[in-house]
N, C-alpha and C. Protein backbone atom coordinates (compact mmCIF):
# COMPACT_ATOMS: atom_id res chain seq x y z
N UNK A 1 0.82 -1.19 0.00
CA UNK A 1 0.00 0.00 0.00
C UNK A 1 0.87 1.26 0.00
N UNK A 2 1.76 1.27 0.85
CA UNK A 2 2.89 2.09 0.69
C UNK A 2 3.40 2.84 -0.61
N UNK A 3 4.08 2.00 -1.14
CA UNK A 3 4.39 1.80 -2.15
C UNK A 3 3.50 2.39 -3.56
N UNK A 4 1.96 1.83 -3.58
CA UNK A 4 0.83 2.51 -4.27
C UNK A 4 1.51 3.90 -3.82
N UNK A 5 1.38 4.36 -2.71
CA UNK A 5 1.10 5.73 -2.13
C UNK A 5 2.31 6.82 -2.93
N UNK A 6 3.13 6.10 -3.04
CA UNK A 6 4.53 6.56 -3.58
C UNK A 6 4.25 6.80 -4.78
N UNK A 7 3.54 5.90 -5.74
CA UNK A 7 3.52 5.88 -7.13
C UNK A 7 2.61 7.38 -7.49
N UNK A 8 0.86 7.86 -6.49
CA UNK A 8 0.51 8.06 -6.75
C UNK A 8 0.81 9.47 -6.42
N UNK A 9 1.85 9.81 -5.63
CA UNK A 9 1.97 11.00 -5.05
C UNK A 9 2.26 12.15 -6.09
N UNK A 10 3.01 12.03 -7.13
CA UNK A 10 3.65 12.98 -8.21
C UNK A 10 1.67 13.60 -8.97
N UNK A 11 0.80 12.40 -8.91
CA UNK A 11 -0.05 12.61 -9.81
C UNK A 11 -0.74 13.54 -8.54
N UNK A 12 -1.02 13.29 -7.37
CA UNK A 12 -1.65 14.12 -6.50
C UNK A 12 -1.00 15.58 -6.24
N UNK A 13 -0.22 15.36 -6.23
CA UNK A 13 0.44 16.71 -6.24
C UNK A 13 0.09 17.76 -7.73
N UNK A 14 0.11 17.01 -8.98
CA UNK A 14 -0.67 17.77 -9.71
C UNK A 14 -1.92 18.27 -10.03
N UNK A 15 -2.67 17.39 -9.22
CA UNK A 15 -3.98 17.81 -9.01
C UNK A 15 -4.26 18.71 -8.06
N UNK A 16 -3.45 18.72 -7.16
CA UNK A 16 -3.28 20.06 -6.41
C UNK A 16 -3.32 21.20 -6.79
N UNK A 17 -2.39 21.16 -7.72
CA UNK A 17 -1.39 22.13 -8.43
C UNK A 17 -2.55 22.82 -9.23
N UNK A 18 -3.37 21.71 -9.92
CA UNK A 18 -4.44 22.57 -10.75
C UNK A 18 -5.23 23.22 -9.82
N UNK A 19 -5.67 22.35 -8.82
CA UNK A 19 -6.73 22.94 -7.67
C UNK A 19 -6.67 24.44 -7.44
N UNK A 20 -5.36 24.64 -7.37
CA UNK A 20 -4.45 25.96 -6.31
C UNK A 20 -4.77 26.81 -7.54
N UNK A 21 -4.45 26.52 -8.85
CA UNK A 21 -4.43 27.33 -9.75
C UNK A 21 -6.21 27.82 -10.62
N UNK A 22 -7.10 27.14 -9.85
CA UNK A 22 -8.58 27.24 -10.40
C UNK A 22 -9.00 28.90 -10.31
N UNK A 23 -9.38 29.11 -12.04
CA UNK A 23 -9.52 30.24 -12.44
C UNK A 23 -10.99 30.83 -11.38
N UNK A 24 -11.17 32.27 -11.22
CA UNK A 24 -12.19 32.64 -10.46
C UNK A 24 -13.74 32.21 -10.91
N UNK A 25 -14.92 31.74 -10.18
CA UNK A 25 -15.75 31.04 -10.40
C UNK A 25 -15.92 30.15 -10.98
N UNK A 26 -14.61 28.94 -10.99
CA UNK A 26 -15.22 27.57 -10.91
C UNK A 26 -14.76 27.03 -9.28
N UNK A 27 -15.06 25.95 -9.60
CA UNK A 27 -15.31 25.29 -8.51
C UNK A 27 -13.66 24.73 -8.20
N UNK A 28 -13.28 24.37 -6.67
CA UNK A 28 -12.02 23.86 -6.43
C UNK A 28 -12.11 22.42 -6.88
N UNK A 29 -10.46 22.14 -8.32
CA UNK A 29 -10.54 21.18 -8.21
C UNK A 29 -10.14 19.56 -7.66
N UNK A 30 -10.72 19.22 -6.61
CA UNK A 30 -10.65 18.33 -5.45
C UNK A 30 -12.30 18.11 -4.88
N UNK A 31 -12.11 16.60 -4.70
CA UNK A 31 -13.38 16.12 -4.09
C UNK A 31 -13.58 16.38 -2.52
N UNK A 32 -14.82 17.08 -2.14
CA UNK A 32 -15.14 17.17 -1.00
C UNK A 32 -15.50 16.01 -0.34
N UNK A 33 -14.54 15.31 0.46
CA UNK A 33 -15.28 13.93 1.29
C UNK A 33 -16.23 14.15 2.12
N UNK A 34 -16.38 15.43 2.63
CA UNK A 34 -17.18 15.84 3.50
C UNK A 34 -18.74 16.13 3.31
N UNK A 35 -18.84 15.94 2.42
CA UNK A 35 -20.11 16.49 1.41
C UNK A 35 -21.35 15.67 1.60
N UNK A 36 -21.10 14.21 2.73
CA UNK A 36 -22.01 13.62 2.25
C UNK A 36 -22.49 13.11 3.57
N UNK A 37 -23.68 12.67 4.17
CA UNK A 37 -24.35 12.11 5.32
C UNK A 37 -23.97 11.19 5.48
N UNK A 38 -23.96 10.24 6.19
CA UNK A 38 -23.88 9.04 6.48
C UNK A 38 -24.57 8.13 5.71
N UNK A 39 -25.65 8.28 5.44
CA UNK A 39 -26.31 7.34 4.71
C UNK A 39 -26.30 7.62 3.32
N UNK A 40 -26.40 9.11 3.12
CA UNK A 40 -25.71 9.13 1.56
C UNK A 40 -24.95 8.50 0.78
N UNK A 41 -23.20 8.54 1.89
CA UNK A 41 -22.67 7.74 1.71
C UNK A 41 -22.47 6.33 1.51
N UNK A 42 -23.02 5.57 2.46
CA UNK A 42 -23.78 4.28 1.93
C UNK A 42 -24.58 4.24 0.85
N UNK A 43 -25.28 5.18 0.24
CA UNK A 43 -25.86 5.02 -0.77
C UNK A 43 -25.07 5.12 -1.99
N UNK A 44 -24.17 6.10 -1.84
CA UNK A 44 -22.98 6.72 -2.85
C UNK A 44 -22.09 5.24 -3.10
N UNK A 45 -22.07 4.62 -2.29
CA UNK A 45 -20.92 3.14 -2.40
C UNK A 45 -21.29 2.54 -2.82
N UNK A 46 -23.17 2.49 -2.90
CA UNK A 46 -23.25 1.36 -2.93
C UNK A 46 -23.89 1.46 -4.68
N UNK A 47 -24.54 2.32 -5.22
CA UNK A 47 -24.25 2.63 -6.73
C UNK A 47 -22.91 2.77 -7.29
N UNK A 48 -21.57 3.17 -6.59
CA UNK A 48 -20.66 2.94 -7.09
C UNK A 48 -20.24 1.87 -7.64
N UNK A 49 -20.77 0.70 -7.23
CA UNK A 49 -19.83 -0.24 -7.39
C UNK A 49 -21.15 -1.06 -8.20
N UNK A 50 -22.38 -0.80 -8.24
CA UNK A 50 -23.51 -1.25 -9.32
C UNK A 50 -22.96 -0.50 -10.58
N UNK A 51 -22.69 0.62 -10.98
CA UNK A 51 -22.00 1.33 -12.02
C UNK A 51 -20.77 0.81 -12.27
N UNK A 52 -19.82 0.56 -11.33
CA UNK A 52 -18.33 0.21 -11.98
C UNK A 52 -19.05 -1.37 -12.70
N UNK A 53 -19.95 -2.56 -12.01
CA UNK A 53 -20.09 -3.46 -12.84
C UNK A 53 -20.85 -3.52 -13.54
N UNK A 54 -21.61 -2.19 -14.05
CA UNK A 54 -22.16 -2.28 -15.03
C UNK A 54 -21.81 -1.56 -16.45
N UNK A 55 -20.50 -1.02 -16.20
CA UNK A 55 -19.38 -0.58 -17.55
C UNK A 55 -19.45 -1.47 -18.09
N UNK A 56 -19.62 -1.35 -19.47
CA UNK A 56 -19.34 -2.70 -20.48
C UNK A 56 -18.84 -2.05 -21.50
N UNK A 57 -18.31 -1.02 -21.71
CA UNK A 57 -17.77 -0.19 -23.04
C UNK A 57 -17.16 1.29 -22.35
N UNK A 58 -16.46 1.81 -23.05
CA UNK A 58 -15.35 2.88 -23.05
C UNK A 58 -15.38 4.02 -23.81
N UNK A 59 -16.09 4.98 -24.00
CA UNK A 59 -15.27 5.70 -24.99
C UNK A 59 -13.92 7.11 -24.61
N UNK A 60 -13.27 6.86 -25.08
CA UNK A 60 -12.22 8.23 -24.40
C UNK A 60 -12.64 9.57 -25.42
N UNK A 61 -12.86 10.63 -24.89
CA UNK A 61 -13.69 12.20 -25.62
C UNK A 61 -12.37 12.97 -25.11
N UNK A 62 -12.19 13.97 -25.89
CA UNK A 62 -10.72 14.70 -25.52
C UNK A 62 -10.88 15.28 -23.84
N UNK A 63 -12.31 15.64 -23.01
CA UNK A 63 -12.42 16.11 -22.33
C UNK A 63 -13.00 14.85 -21.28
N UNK A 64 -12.95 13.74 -21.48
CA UNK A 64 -13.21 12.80 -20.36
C UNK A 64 -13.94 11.64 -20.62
N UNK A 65 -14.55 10.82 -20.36
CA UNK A 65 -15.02 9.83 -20.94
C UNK A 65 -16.84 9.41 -21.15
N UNK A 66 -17.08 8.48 -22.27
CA UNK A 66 -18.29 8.18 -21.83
C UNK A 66 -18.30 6.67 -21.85
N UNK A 67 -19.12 6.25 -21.00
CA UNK A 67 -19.29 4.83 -20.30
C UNK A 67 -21.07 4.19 -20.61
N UNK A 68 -20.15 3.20 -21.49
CA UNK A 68 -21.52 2.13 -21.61
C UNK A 68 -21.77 1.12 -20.61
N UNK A 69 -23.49 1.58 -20.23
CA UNK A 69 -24.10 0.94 -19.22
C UNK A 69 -24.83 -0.17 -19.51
N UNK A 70 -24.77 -1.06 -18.91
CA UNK A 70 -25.45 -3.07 -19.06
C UNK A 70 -26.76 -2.07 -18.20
N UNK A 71 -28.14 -1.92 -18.72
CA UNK A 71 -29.25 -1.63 -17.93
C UNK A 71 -29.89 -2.81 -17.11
N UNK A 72 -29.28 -3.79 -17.47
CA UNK A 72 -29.79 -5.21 -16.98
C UNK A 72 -29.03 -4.74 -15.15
N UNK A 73 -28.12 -4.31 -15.18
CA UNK A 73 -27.25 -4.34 -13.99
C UNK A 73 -27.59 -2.99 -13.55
N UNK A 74 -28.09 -1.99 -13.87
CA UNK A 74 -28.08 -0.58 -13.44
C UNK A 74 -29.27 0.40 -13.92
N UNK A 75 -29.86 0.84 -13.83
CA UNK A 75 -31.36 1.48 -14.03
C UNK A 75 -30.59 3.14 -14.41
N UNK A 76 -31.09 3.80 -15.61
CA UNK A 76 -30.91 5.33 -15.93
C UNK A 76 -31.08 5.89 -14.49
N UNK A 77 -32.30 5.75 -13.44
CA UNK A 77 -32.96 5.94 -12.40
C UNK A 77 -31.36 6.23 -11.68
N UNK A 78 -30.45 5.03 -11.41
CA UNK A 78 -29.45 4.38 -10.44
C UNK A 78 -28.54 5.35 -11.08
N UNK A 79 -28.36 5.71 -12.06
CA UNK A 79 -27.11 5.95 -12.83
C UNK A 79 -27.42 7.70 -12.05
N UNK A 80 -28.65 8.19 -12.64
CA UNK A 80 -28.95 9.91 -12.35
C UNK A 80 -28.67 9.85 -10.58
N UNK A 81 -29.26 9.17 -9.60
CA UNK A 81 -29.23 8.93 -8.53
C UNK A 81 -27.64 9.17 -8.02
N UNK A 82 -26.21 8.46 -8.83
CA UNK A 82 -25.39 8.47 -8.19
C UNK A 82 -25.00 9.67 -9.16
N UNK A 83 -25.16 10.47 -9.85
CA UNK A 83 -24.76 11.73 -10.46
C UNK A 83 -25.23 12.53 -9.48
N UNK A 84 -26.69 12.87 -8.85
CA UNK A 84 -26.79 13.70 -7.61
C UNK A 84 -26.07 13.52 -6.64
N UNK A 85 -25.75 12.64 -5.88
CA UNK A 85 -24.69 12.36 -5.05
C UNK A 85 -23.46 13.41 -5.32
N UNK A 86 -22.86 11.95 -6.38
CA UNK A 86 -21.73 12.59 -6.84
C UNK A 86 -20.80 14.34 -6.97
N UNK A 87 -22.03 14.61 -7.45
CA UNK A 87 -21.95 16.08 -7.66
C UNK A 87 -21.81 16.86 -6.34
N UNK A 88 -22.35 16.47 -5.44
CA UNK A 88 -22.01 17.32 -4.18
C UNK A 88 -20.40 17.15 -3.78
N UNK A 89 -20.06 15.57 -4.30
CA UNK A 89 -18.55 16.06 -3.42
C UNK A 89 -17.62 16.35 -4.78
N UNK A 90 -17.97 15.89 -5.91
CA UNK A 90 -17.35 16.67 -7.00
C UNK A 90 -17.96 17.30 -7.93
N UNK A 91 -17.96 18.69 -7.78
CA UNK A 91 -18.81 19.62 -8.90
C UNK A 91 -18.27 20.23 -9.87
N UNK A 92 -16.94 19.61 -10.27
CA UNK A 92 -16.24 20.11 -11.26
C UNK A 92 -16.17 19.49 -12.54
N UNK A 93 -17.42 17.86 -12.21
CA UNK A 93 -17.24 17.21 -13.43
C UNK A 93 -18.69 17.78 -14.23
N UNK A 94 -18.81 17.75 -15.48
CA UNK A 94 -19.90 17.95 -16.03
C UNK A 94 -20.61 16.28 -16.70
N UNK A 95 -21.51 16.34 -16.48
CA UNK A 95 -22.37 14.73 -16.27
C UNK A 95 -23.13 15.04 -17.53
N UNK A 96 -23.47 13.86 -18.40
CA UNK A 96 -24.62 13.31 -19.25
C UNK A 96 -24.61 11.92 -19.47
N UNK A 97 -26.12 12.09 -19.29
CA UNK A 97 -26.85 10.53 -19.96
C UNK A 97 -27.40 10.98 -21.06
N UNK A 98 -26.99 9.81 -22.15
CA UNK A 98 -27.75 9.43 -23.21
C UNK A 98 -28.74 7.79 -23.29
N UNK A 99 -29.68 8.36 -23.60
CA UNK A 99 -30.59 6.80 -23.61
C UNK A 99 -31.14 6.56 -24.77
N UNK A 100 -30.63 5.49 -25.71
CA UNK A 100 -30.75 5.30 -27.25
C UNK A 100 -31.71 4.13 -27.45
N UNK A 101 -32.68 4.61 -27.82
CA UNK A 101 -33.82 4.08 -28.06
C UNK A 101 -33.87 2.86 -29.28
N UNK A 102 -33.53 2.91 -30.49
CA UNK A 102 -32.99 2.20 -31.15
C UNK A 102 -32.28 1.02 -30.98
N UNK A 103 -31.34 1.59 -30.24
CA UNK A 103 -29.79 0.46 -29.92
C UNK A 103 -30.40 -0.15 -28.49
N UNK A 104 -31.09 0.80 -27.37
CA UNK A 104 -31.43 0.16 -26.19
C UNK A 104 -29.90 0.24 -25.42
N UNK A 105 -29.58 1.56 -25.65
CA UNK A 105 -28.49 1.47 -24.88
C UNK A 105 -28.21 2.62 -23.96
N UNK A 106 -27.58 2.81 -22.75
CA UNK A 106 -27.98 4.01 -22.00
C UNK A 106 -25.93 4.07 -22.04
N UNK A 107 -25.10 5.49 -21.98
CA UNK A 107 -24.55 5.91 -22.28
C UNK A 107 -24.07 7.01 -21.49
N UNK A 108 -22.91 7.07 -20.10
CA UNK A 108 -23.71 7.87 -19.40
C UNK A 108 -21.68 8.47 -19.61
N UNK A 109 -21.71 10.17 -19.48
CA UNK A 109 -20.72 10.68 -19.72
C UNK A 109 -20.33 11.61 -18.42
N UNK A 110 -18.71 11.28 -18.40
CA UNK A 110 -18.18 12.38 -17.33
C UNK A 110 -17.14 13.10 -18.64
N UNK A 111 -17.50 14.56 -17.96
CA UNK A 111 -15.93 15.57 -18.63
C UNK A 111 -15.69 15.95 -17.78
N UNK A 112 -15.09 17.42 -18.47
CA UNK A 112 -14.83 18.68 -17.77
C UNK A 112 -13.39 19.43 -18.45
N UNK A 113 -13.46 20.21 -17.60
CA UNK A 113 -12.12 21.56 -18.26
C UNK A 113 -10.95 20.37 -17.86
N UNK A 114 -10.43 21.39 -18.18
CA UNK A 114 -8.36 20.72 -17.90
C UNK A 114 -8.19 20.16 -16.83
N UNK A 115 -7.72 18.50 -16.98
CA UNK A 115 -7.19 18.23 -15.66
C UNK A 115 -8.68 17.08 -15.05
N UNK A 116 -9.11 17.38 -15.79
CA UNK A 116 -10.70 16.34 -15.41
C UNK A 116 -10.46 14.71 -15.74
N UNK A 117 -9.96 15.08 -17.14
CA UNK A 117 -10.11 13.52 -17.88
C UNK A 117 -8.56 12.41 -17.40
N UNK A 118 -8.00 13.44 -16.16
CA UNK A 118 -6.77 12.60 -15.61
C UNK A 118 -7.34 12.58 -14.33
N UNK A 119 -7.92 13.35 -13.68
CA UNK A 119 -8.84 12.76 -12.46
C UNK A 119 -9.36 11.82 -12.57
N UNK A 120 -10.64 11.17 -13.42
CA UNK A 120 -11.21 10.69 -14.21
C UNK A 120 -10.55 9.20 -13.99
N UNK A 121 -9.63 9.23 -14.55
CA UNK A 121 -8.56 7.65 -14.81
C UNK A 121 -8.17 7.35 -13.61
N UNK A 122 -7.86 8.85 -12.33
CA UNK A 122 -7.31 7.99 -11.41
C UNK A 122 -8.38 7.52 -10.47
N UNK A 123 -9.61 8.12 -10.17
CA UNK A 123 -10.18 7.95 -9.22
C UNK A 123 -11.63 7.32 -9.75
N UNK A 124 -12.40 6.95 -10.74
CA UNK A 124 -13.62 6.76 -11.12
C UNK A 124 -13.16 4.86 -11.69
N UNK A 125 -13.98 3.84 -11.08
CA UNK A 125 -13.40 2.62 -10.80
C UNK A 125 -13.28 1.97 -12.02
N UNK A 126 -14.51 2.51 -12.59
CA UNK A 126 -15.07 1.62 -14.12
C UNK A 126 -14.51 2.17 -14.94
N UNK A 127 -13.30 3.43 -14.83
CA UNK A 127 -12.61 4.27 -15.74
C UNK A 127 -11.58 3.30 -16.22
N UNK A 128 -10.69 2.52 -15.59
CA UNK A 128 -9.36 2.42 -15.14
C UNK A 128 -9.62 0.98 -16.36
């Protein structure tokens, strides 16, 4: 674990770095852990990890990614649910769902400005 900690430190430190440097009226960028109730949080974990297994596709967008959802494993409902969450302790990502009627496929996207789509890779499970 150590060791992880070592690897990841150069990348945390740049996320800092952007944080420190966030132009006037956006938001700081760093996740508020604090942001969330107790049971929120249990709720926040526990769609986390219904979403990370329900990634079944990738796409990389210059500004962050979009992620194909198995609806068999995760409801649009589940998906918007952990975007409200979400958003309270990080409001720097910009969120969309697409739901394709045709294909039957739901499509759900994280961006954002500079510095998002490397947050993104390190910290979002179904990214990686």
């Amino acid at each position: 674990m150590i060791e992880n900690m070592k690897q990841l430190a150069p990348i945390l430190l740049g996320v800092l770095a952007l944080a420190a440097q966030s132009p006037a009226g956006q938001s700081v960028f760093a996740c508020n852990l604090k942001a969330f109730q107790p049971e929120e949080r249990k709720t926040h974990d526990r769609l986390t990890a219904q979403l990370r297994s329900a990634a079944v596709a990738r796409r990389e967008l210059p500004n962050g990614y979009s992620f194909q959802m198995d609806t068999g494993k995760v409801s649009i409902a589940q998906v918007a649910e952990w975007t409200v969450l979400e958003r309270k302790c990080c409001p720097f990502f910009d969120y969309q769902l697409d739901l394709h009627s045709e294909e039957n496929t739901l499509w759900f996207t994280l961006k954002g400005r500079e510095g998002v789509k490397m947050f993104i890779e390190m910290e979002v499970p179904w990214a990686r």
